[in-house]
Protein backbone atom coordinates (compact mmCIF):
# COMPACT_ATOMS: atom_id res chain seq x y z
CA UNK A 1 -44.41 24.35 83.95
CA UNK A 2 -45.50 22.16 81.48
CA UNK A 3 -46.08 23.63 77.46
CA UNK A 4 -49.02 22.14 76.26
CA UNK A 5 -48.40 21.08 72.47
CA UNK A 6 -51.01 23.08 69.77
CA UNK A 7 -53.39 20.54 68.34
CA UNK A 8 -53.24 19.54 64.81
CA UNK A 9 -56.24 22.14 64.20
CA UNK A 10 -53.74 24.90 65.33
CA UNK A 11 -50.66 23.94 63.21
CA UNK A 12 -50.67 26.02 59.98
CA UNK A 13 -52.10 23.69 57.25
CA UNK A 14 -49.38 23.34 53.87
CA UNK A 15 -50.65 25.01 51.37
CA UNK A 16 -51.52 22.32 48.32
CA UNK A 17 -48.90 22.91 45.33
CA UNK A 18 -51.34 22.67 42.72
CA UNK A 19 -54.89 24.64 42.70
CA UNK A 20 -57.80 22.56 43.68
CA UNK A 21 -60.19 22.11 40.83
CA UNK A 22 -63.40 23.96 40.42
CA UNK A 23 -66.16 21.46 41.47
CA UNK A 24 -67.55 21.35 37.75
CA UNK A 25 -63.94 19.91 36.98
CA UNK A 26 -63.40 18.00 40.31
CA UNK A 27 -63.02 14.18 37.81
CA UNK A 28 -61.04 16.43 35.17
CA UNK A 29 -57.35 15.48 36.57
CA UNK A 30 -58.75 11.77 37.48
CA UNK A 31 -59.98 11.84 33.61
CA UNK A 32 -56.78 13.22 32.12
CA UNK A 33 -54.35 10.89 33.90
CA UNK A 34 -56.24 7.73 33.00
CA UNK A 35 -56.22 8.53 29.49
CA UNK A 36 -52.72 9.66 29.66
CA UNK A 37 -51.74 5.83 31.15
CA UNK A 38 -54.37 4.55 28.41
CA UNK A 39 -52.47 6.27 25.52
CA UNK A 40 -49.09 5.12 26.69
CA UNK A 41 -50.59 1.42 27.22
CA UNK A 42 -51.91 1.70 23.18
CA UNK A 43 -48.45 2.33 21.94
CA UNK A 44 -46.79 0.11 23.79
CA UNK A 45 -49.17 -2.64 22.81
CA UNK A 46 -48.60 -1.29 18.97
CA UNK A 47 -45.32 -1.57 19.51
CA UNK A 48 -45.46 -4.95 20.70
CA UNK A 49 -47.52 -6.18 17.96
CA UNK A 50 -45.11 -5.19 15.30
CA UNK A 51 -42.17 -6.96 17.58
CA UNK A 52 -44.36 -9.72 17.04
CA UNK A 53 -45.78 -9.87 13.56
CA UNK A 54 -44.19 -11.97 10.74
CA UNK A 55 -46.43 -9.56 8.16
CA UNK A 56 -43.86 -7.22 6.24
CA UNK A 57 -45.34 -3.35 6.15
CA UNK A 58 -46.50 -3.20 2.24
CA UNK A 59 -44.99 -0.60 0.11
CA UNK A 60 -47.14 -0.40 -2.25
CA UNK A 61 -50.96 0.18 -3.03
CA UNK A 62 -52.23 -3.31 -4.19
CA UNK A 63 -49.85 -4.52 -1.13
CA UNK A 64 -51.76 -2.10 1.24
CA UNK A 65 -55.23 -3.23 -0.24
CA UNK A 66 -54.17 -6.71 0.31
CA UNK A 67 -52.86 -6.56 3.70
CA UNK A 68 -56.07 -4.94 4.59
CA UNK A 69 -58.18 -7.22 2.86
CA UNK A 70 -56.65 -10.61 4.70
CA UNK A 71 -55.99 -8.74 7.73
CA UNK A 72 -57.88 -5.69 8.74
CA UNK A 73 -56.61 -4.98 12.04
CA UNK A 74 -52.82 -5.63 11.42
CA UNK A 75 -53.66 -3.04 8.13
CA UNK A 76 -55.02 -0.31 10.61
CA UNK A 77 -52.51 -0.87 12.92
CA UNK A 78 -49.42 -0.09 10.15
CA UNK A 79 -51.57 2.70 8.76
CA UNK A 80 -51.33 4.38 12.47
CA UNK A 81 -54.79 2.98 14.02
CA UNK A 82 -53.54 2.87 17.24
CA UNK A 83 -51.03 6.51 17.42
CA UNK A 84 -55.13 7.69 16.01
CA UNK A 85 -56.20 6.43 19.20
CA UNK A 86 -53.91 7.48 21.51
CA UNK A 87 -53.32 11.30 20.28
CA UNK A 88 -57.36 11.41 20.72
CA UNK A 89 -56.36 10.19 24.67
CA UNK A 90 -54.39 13.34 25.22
CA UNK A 91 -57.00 15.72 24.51
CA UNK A 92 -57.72 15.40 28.33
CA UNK A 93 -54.46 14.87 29.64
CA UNK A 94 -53.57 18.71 28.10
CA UNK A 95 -56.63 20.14 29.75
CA UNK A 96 -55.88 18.67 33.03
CA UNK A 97 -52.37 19.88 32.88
CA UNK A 98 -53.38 22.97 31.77
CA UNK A 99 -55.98 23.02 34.86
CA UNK A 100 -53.15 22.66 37.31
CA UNK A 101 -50.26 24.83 35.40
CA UNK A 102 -52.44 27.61 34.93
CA UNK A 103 -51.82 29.07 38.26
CA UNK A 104 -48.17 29.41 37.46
CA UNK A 105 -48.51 31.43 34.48
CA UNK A 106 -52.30 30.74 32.41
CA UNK A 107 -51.47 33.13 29.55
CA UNK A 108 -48.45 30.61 27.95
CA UNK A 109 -50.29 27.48 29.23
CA UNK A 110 -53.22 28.66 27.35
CA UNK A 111 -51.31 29.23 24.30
CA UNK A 112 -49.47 25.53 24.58
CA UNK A 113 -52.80 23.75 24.94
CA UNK A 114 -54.35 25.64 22.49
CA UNK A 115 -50.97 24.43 19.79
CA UNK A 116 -51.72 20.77 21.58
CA UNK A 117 -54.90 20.59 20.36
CA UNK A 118 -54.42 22.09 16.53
CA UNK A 119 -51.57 19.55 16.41
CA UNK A 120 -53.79 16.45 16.96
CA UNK A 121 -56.92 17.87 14.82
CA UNK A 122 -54.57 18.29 12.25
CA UNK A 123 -53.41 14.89 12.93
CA UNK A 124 -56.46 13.23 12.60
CA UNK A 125 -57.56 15.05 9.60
CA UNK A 126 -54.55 13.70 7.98
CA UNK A 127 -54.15 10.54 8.75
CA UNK A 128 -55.55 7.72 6.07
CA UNK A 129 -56.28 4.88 7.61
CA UNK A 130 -59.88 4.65 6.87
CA UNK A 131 -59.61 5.92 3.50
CA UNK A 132 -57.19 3.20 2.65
CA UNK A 133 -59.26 0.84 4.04
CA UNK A 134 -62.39 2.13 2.26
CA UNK A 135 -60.77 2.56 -0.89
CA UNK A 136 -59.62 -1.24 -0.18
CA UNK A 137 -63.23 -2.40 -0.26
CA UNK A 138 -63.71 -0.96 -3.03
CA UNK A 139 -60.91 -2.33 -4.71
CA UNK A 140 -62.08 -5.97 -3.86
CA UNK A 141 -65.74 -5.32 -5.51
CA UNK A 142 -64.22 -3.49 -8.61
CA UNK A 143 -65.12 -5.04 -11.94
CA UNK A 144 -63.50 -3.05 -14.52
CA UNK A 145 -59.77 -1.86 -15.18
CA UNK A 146 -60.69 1.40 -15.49
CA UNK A 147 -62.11 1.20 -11.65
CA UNK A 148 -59.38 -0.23 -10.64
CA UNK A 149 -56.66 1.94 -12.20
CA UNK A 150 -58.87 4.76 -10.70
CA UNK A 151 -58.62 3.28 -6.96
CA UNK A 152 -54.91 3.01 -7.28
CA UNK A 153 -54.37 6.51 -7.90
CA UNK A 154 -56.70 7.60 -5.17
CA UNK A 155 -54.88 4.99 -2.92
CA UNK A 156 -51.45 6.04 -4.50
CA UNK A 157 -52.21 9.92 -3.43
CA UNK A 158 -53.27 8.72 0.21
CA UNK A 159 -50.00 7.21 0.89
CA UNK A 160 -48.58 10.30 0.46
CA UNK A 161 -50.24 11.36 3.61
CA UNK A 162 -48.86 8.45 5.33
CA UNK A 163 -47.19 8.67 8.53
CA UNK A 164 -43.88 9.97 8.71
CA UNK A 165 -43.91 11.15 4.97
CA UNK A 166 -47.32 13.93 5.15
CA UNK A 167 -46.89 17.11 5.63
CA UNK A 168 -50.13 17.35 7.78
CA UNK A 169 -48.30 14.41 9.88
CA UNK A 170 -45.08 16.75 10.61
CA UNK A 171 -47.13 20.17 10.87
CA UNK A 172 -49.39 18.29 13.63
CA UNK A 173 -45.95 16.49 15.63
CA UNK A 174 -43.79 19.73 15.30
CA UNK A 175 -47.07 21.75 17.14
CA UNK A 176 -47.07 19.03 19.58
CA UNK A 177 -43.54 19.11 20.02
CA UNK A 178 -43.85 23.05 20.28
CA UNK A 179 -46.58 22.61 22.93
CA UNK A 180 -44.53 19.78 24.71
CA UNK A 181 -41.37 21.99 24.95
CA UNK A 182 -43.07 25.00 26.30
CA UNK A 183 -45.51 22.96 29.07
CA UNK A 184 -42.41 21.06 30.86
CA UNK A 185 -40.55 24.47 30.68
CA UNK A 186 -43.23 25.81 32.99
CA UNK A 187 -43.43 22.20 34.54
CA UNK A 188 -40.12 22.95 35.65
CA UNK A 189 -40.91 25.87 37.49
CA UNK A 190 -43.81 24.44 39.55
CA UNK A 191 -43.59 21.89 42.58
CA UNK A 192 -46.96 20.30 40.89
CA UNK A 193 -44.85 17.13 38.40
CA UNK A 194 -41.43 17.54 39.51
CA UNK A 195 -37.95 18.16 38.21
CA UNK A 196 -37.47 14.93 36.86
CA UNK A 197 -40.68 15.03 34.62
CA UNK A 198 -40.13 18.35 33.09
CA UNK A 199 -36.41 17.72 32.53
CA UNK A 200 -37.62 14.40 30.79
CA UNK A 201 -40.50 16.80 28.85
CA UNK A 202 -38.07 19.10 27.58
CA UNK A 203 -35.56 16.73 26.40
CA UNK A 204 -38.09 14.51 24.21
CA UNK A 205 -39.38 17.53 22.66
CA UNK A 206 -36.03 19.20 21.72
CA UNK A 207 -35.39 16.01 20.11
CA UNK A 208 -38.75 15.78 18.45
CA UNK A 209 -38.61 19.26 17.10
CA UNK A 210 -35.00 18.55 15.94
CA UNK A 211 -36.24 15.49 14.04
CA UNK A 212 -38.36 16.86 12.36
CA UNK A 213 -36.60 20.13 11.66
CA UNK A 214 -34.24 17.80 10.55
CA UNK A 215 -36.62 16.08 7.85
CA UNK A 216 -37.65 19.13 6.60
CA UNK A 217 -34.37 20.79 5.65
CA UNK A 218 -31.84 18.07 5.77
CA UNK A 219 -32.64 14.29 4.55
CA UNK A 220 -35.10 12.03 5.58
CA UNK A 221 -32.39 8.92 4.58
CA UNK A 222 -30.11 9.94 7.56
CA UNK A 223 -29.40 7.28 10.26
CA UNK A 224 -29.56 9.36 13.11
CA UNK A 225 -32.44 10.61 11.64
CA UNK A 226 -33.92 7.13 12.44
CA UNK A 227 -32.54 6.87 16.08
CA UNK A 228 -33.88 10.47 16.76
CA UNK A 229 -37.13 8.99 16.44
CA UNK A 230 -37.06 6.31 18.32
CA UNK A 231 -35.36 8.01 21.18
CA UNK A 232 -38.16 10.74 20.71
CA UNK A 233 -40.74 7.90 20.66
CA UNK A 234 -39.41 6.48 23.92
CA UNK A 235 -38.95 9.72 26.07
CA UNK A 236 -42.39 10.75 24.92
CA UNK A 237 -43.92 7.94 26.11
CA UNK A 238 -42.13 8.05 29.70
CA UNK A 239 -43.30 11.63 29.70
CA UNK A 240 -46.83 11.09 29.41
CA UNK A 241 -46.60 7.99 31.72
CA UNK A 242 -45.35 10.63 34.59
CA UNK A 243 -47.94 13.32 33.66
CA UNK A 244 -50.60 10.64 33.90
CA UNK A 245 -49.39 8.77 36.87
CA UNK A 246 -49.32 12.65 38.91
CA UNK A 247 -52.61 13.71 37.50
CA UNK A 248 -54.13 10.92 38.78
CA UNK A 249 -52.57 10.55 41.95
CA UNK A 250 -54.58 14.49 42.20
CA UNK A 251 -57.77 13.57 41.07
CA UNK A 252 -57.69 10.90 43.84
CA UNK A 253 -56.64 13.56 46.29
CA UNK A 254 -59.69 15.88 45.07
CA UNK A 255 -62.55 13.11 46.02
């Protein structure tokens, strides 16, 4: 006698590794994983740019006022206009991943996007660029020595806060790097991004954290210092590339 074969609509359906968004959220993981590709797209084009340029990075105020004076862009861009732009791209990319890791535990994911998001408000009330370029403008228009002298000292206290040598810029990238560390942990025990993208999210923020760890209580002169960074810099980027590229792959899946 012949077995007829069940019918597609009575084979068990596999059960979806990642929790459907909420309807009110249904564009959230679409949303996130754009910006996520956007953000990596910025710094690759900033990196680009400084391949490219023949300007030297000023190192000192009237240089900086200069620079931004002939060239306003190229200014913003050494100042950190475009790592302003991309942190501000993440803010969705957390909450999406937060969305779909929150089934596997939504205490500790809560507490890593919650460390995301202090880390790039802190960020970007830190970061100078539009002070600089303000106080630049003002500069150009001064008529006295006395309003001059004044502007340098502002401009002078600013680059203090400049990337890589504020201490709002390290207390923002170590609570990212905190936050980075603990989501691919829990990235790594969920089917939802893979093995290969939380083992890539946990090694570029060990080395993050150990960077600057590293600044902070050893020497900010040390070589390897430098190549930490970059490395960092590079796994970061391949990191959010991944987290973007799956988000958006399940945003597609949700429509």
């Amino acid at each position: 006698m012949r077995i007829p074969r069940p019918s597609k609509s009575d084979q068990p359906s596999k059960k979806p590794a990642f929790e459907p968004a909420d309807s009110q959220w249904k564009n959230l993981y679409t949303i996130g994983g754009a910006t996520a590709l956007a953000a990596v797209a910025f710094e690759i084009v900033a990196v680009l740019i400084g391949i490219i340029s023949t300007t030297p990075t000023p190192n000192t105020v009237i240089g900086w006022f200069t620079l931004l004076q002939n060239n306003r862009f190229l200014g913003l861009k050494d100042l950190g206009l475009f790592d302003i732009i991309a942190l501000s791209l993440l803010i969705p990319m957390f909450s999406a991943v937060y969305l779909a890791l929150r089934r596997a535990s939504q205490a500790i994911v809560a507490v890593a996007t919650a460390f995301s998001f202090v880390g790039i408000v802190v960020y970007l009330a830190t970061q100078t660029a539009f002070s600089m370029l303000s106080l630049s403008d003002q500069y150009a228009i001064a008529t006295t020595d006395a309003q001059r002298s004044m502007l340098l000292a502002a401009g002078q206290a600013m680059l203090a806060d400049q990337i890589g040598v504020g201490a709002g810029t390290y207390m923002a990238l170590f609570l990212l790097g905190v936050a980075g560390l603990i989501i691919s942990a829990i990235m790594l025990r969920s089917e939802i991004f893979g093995k290969i993208t939380a083992s890539v999210g946990i090694l570029a923020n060990v080395i993050t954290l150990a960077f600057y760890l590293g600044l902070a209580f050893v020497s900010t002169s040390l070589p390897l210092g430098v190549d930490l960074y970059y490395v960092s810099g590079l796994l970061s980027l391949i990191w959010y590339f991944q987290i973007g590229r799956r988000l958006y792959q399940m945003g597609r899946l949700e429509r």
